[in-house]
PDB file of N, CA and C in Angstrom:
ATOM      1  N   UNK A   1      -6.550   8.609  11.319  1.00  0.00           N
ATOM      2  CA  UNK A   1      -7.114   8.670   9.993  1.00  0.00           C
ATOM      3  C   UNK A   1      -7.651  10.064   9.690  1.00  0.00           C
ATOM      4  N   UNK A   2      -8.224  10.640  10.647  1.00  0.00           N
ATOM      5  CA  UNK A   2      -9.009  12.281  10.095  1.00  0.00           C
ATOM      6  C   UNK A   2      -7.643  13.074  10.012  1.00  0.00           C
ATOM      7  N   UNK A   3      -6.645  12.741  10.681  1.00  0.00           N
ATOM      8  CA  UNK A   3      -5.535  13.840  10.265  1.00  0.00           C
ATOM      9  C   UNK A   3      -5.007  13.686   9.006  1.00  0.00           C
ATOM     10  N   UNK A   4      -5.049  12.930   8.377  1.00  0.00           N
ATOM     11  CA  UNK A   4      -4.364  12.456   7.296  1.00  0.00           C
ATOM     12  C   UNK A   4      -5.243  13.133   5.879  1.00  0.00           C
ATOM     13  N   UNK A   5      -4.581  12.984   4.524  1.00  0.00           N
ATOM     14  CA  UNK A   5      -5.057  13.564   3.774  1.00  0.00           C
ATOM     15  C   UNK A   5      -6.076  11.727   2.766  1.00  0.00           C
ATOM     16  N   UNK A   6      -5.431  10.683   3.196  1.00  0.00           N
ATOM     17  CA  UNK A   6      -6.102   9.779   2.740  1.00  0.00           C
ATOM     18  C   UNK A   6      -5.592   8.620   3.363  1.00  0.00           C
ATOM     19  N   UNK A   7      -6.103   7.146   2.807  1.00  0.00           N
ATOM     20  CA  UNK A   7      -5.356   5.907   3.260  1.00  0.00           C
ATOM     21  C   UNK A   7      -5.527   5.146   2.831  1.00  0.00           C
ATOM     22  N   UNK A   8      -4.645   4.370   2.474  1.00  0.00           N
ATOM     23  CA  UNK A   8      -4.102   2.796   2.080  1.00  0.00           C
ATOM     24  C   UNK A   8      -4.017   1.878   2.842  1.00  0.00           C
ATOM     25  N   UNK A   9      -4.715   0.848   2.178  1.00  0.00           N
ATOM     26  CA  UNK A   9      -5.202  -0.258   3.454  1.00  0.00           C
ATOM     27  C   UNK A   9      -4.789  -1.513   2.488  1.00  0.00           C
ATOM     28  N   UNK A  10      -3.875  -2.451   3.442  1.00  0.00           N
ATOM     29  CA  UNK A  10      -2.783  -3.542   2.215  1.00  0.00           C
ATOM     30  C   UNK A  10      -3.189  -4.983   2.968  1.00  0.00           C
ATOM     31  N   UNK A  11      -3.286  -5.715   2.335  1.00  0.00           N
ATOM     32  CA  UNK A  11      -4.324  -6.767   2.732  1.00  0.00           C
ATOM     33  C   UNK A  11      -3.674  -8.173   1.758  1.00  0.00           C
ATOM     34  N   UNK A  12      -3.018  -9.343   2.423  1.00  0.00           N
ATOM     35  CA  UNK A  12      -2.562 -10.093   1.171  1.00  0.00           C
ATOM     36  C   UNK A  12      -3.972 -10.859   0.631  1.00  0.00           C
ATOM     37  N   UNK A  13      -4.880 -10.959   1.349  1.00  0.00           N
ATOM     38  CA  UNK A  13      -6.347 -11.866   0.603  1.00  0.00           C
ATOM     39  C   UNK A  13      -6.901 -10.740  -0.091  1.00  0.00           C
ATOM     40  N   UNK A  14      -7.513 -11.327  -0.766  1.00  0.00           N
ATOM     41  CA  UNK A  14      -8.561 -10.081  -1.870  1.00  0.00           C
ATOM     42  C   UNK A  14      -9.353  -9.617  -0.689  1.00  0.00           C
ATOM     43  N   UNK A  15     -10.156 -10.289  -0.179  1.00  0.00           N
ATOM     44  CA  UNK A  15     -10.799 -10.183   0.773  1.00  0.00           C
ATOM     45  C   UNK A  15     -10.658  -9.190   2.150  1.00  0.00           C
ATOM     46  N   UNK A  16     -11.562  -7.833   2.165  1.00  0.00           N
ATOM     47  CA  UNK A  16     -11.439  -6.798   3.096  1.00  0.00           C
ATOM     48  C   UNK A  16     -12.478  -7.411   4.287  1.00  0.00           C
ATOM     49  N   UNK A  17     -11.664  -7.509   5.419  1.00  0.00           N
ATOM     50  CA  UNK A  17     -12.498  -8.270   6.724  1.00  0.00           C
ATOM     51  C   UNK A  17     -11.727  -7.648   7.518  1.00  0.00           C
ATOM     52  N   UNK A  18     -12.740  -7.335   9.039  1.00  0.00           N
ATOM     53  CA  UNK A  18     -12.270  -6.998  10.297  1.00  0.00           C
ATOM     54  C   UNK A  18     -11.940  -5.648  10.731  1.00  0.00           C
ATOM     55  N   UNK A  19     -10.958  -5.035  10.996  1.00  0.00           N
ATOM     56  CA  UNK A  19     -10.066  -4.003  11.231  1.00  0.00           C
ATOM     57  C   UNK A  19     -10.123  -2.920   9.893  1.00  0.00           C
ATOM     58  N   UNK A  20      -9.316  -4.294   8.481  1.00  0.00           N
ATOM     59  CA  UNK A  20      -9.705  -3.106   7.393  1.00  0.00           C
ATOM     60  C   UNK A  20     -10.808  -2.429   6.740  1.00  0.00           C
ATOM     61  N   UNK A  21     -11.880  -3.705   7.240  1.00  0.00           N
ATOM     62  CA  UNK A  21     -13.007  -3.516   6.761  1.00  0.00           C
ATOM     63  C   UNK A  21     -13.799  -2.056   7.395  1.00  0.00           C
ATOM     64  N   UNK A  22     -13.660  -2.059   8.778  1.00  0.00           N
ATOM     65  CA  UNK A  22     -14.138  -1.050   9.635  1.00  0.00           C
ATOM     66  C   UNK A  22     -13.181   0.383   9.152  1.00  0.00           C
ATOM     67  N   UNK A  23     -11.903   0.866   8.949  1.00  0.00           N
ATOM     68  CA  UNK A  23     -11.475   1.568   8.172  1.00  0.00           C
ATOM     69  C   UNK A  23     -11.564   2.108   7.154  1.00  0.00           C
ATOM     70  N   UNK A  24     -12.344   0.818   5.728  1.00  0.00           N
ATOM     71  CA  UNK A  24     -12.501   1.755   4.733  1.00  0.00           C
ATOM     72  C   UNK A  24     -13.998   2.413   5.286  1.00  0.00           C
ATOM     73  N   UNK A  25     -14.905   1.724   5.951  1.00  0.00           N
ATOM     74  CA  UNK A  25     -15.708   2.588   6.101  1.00  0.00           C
ATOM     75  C   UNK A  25     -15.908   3.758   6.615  1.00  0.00           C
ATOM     76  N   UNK A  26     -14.723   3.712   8.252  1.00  0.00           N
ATOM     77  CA  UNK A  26     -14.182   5.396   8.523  1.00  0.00           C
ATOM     78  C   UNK A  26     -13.795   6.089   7.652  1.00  0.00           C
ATOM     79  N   UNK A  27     -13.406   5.806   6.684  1.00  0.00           N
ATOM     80  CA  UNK A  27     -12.756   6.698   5.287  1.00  0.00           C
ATOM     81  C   UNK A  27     -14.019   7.091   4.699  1.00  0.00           C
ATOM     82  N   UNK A  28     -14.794   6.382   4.157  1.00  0.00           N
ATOM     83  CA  UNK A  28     -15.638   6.685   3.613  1.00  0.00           C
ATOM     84  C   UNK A  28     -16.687   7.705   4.250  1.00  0.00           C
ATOM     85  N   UNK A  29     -16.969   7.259   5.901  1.00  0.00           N
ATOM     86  CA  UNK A  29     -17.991   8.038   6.848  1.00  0.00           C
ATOM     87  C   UNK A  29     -16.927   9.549   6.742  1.00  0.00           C
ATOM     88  N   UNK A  30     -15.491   9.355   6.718  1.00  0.00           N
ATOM     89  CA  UNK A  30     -15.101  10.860   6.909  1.00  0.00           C
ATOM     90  C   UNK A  30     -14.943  11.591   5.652  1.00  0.00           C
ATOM     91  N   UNK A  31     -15.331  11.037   4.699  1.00  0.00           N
ATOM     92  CA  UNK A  31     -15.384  11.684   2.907  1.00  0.00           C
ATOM     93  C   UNK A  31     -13.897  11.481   2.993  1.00  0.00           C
ATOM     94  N   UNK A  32     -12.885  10.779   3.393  1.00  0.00           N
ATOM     95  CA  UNK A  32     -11.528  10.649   3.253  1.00  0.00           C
ATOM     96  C   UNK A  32     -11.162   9.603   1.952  1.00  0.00           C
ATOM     97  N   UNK A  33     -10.418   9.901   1.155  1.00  0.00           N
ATOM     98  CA  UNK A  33     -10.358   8.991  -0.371  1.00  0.00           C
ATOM     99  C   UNK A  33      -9.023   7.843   0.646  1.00  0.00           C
ATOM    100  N   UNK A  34     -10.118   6.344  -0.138  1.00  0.00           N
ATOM    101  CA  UNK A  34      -8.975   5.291   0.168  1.00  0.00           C
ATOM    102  C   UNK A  34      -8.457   4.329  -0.953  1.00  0.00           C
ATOM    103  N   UNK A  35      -7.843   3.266  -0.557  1.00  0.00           N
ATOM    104  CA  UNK A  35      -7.120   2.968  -1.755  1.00  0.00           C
ATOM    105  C   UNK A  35      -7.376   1.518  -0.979  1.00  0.00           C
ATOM    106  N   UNK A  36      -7.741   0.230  -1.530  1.00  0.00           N
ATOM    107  CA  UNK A  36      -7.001  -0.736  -1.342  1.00  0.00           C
ATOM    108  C   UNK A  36      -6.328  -1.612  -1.857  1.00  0.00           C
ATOM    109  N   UNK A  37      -4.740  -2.345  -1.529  1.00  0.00           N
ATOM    110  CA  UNK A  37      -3.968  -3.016  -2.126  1.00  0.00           C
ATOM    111  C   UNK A  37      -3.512  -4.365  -1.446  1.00  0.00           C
ATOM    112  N   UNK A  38      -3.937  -4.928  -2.409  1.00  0.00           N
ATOM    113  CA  UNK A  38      -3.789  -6.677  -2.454  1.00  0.00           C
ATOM    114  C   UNK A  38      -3.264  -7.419  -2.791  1.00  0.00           C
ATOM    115  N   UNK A  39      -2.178  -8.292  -2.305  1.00  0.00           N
ATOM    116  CA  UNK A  39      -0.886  -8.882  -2.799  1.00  0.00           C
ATOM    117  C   UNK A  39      -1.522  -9.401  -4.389  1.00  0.00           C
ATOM    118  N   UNK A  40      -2.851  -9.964  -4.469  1.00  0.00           N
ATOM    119  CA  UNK A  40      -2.841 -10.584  -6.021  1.00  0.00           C
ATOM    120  C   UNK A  40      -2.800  -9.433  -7.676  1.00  0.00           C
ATOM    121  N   UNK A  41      -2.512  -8.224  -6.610  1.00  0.00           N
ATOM    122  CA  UNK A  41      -3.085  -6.940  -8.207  1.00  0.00           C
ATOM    123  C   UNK A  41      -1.692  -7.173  -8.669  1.00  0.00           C
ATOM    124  N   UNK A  42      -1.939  -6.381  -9.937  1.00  0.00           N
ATOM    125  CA  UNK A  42      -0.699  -6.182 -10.511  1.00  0.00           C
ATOM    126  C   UNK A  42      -0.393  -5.037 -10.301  1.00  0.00           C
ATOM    127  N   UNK A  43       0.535  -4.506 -10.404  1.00  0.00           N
ATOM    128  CA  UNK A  43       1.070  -2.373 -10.813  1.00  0.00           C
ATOM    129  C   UNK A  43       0.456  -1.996  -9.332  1.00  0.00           C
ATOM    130  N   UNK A  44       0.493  -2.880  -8.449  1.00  0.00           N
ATOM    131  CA  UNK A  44       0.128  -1.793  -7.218  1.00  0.00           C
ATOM    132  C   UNK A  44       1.121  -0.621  -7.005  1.00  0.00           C
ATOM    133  N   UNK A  45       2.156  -0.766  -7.248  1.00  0.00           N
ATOM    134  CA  UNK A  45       2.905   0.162  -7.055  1.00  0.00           C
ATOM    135  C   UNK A  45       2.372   1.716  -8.171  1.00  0.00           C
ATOM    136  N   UNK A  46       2.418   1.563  -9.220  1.00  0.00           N
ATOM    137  CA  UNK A  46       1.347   2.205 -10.139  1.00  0.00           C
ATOM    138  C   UNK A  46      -0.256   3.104  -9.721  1.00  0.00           C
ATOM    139  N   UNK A  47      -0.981   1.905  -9.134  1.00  0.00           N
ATOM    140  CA  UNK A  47      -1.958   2.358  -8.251  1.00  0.00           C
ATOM    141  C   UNK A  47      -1.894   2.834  -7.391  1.00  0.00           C
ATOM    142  N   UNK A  48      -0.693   2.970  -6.536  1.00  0.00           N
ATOM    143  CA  UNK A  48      -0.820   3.719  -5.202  1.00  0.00           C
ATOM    144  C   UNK A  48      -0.327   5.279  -5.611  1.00  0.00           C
ATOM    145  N   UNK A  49       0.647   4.933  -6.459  1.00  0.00           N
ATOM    146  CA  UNK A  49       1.295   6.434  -7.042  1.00  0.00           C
ATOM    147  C   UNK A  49      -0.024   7.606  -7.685  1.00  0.00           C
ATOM    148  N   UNK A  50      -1.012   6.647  -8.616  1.00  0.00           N
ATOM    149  CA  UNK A  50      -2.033   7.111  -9.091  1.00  0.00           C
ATOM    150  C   UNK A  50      -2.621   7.633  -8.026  1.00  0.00           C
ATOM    151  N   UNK A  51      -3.440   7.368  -7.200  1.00  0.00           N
ATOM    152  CA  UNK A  51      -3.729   7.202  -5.758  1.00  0.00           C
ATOM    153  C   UNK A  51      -3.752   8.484  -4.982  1.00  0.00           C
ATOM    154  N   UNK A  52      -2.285   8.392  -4.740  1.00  0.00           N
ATOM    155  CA  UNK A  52      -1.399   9.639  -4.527  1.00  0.00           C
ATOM    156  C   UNK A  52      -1.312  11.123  -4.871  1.00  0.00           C
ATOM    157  N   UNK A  53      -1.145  10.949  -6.329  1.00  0.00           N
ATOM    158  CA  UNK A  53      -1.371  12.440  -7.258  1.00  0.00           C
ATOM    159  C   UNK A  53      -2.830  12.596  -7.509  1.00  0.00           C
ATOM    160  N   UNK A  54      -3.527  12.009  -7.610  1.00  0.00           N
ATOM    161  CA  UNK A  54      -4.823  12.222  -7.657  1.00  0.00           C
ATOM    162  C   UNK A  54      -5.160  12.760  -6.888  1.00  0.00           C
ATOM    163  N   UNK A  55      -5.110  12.477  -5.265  1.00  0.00           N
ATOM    164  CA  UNK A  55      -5.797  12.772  -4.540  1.00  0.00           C
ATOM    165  C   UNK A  55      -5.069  13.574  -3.781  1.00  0.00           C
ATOM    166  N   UNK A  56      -3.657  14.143  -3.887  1.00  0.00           N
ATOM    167  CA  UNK A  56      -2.865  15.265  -3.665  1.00  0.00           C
ATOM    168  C   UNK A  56      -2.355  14.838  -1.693  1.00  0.00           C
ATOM    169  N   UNK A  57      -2.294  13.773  -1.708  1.00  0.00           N
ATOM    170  CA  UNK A  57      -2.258  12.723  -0.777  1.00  0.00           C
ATOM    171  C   UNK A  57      -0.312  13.425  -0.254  1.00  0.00           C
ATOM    172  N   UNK A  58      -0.272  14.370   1.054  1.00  0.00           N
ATOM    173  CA  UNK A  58       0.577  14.603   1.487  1.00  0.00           C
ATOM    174  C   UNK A  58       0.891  13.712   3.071  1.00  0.00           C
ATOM    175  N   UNK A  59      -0.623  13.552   3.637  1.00  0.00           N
ATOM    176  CA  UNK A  59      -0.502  13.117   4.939  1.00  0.00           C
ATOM    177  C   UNK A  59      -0.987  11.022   4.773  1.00  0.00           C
ATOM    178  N   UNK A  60       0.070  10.514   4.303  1.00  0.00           N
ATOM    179  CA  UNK A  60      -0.717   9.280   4.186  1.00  0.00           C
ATOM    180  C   UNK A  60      -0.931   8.148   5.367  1.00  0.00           C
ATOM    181  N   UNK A  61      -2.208   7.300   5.719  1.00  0.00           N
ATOM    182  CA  UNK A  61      -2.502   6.653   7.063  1.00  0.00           C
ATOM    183  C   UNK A  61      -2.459   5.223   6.086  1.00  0.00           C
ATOM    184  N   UNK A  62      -2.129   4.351   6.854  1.00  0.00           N
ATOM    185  CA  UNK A  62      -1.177   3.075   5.721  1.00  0.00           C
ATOM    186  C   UNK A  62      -1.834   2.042   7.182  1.00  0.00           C
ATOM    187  N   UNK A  63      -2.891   1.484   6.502  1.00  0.00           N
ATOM    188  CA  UNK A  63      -3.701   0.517   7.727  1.00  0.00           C
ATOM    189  C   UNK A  63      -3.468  -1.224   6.721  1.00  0.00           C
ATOM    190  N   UNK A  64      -4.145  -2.169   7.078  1.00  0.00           N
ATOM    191  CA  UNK A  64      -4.271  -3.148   7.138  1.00  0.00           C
ATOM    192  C   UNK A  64      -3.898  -4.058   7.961  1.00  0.00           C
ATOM    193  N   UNK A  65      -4.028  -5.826   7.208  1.00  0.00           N
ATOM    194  CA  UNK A  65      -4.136  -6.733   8.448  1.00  0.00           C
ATOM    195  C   UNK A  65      -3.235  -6.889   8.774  1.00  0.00           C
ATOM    196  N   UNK A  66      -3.330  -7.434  10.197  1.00  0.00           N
ATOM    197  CA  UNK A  66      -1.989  -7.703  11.519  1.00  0.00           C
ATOM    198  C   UNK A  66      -1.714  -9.670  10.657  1.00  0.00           C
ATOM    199  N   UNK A  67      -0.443  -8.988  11.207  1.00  0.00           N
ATOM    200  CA  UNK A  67       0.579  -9.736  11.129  1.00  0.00           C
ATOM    201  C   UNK A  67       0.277 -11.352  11.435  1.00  0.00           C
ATOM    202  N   UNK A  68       0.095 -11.616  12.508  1.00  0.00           N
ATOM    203  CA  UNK A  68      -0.916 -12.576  13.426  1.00  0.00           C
ATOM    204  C   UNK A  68      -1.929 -13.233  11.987  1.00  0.00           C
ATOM    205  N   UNK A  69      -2.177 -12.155  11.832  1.00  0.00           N
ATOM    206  CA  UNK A  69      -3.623 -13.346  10.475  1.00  0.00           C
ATOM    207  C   UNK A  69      -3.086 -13.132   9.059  1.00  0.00           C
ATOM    208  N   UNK A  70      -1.993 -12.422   8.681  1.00  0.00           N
ATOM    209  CA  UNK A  70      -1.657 -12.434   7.422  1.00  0.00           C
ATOM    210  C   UNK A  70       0.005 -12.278   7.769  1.00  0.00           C
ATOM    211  N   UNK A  71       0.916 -13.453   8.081  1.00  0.00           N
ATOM    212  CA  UNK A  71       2.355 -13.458   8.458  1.00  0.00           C
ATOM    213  C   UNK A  71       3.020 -12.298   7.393  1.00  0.00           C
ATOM    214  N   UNK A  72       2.816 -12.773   6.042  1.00  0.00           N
ATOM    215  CA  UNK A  72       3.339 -11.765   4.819  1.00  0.00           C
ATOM    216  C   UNK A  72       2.862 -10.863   4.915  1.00  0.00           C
ATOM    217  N   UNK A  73       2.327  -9.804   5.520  1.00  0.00           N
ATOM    218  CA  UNK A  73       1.938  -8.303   4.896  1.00  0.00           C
ATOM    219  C   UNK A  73       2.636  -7.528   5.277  1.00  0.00           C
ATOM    220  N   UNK A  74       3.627  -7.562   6.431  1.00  0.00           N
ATOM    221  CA  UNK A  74       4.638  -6.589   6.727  1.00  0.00           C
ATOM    222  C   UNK A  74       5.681  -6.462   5.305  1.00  0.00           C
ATOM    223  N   UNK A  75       6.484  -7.364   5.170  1.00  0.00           N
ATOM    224  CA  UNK A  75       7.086  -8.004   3.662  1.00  0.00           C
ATOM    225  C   UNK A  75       6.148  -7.408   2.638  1.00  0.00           C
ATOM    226  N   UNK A  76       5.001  -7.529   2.275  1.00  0.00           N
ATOM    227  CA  UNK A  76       4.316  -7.021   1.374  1.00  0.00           C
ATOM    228  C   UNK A  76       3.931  -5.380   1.193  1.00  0.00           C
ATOM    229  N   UNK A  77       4.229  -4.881   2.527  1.00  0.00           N
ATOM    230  CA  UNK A  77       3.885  -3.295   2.610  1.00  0.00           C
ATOM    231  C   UNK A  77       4.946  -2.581   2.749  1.00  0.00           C
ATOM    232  N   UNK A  78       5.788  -3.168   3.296  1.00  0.00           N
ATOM    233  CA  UNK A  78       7.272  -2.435   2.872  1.00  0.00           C
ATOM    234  C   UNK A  78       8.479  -2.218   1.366  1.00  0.00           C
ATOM    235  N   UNK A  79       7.690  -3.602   0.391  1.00  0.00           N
ATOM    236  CA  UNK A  79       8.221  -3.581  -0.723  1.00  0.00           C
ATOM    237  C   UNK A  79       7.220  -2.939  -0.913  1.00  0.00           C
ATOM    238  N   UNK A  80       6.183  -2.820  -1.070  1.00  0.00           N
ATOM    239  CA  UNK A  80       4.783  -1.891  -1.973  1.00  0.00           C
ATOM    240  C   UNK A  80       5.517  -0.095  -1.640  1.00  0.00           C
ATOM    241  N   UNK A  81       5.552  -0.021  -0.299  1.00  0.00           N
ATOM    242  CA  UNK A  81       5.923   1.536  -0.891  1.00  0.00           C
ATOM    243  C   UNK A  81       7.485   1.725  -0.934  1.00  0.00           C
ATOM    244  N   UNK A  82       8.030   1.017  -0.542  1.00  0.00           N
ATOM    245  CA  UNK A  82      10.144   1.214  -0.876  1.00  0.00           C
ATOM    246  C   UNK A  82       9.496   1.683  -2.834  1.00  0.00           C
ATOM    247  N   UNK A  83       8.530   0.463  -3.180  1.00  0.00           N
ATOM    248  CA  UNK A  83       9.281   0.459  -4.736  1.00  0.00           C
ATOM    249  C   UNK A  83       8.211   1.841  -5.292  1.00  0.00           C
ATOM    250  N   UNK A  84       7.082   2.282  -4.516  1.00  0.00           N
ATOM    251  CA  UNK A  84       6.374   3.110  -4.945  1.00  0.00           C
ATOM    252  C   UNK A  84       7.082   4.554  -4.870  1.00  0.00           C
ATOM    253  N   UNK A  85       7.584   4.393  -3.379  1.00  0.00           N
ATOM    254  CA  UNK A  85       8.228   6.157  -2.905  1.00  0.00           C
ATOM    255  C   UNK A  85       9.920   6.151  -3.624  1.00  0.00           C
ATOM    256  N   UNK A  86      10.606   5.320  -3.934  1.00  0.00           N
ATOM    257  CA  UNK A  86      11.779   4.925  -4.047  1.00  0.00           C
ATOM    258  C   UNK A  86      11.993   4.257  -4.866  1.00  0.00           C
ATOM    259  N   UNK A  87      11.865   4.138  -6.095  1.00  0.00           N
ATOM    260  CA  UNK A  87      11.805   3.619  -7.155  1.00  0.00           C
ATOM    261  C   UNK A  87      13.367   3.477  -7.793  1.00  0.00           C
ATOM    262  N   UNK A  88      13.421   2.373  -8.352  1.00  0.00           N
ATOM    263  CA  UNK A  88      15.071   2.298  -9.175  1.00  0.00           C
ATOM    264  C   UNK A  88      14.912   2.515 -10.085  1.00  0.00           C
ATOM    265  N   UNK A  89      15.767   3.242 -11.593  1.00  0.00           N
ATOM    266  CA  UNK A  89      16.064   3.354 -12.567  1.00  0.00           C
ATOM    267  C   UNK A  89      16.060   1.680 -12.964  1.00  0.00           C
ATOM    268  N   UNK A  90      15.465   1.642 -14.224  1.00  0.00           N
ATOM    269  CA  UNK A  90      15.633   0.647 -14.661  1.00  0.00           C
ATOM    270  C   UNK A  90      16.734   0.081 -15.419  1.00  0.00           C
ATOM    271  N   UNK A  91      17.686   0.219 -15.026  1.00  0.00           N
ATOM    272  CA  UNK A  91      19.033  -0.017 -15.304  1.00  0.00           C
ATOM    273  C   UNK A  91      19.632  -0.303 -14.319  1.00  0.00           C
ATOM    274  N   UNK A  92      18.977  -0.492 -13.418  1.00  0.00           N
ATOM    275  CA  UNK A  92      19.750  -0.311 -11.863  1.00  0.00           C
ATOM    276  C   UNK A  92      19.790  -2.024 -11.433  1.00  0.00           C
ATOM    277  N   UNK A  93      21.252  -2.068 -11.196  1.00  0.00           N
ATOM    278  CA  UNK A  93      21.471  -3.647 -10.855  1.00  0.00           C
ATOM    279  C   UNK A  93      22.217  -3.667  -9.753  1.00  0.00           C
ATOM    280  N   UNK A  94      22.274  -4.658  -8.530  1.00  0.00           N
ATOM    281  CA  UNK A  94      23.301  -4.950  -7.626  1.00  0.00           C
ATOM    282  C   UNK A  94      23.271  -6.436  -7.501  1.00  0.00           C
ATOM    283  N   UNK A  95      24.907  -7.108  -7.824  1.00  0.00           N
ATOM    284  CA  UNK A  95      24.902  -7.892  -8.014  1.00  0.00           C
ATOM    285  C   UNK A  95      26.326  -8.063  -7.654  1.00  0.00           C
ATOM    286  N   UNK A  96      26.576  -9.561  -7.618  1.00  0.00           N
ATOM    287  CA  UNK A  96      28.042  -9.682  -7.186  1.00  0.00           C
ATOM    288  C   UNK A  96      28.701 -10.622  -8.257  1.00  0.00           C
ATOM    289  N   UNK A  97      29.878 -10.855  -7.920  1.00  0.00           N
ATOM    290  CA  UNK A  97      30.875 -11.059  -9.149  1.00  0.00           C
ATOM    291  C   UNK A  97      30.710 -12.461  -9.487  1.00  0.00           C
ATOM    292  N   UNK A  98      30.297 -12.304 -10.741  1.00  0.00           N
ATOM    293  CA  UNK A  98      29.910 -13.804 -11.216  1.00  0.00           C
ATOM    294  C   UNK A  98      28.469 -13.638 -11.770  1.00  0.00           C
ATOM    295  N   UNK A  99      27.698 -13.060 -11.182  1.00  0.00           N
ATOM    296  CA  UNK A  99      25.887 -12.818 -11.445  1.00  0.00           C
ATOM    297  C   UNK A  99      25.784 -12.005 -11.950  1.00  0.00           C
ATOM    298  N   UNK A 100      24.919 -12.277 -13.593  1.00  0.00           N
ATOM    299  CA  UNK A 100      24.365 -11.365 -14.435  1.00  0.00           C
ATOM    300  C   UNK A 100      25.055 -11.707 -15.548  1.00  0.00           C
TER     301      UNK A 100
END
């Protein structure tokens, strides 16, 4: 976390407990800007980008809960930044013959 320029901590309960909880506060004890994202927001993808340019965020540390207590958050943190860093044109379709 101190090497980094900030961090994102992805959590599917609203609720910051445990591991993430102790993190945002290293963030905070190291004046390091954090972000947290929660399967129920909307535009997280939006917010993290905001996030990002704001805070000129080159080195990013990408924490939250294990797998073990939240099965979905791997699934949830890999679509959060594919669609944040990697974004499709909105015109952009893949589909097969017959669909759409």
């Amino acid at each position: 976390m101190r090497a980094s320029d900030g961090t994102v901590i992805f959590t599917i309960s609203p609720n910051l407990t445990g591991g993430s909880k102790k993190t945002a506060e290293l963030a905070a004890k190291h004046h390091k800007p954090w972000i947290r994202l929660h399967s129920g927001l909307h535009e997280r993808e939006r917010l993290l980008l905001q996030f990002l340019t704001e805070h000129n965020i080159a080195t990013l540390n990408v924490a939250g809960s294990r797998a073990s207590k939240e099965p979905d958050v791997y699934k949830f943190v890999k679509q959060t930044l594919e669609n944040t860093l990697f974004p499709r044109p909105a015109s952009f379709w893949l589909g097969g013959p017959g669909e759409g």
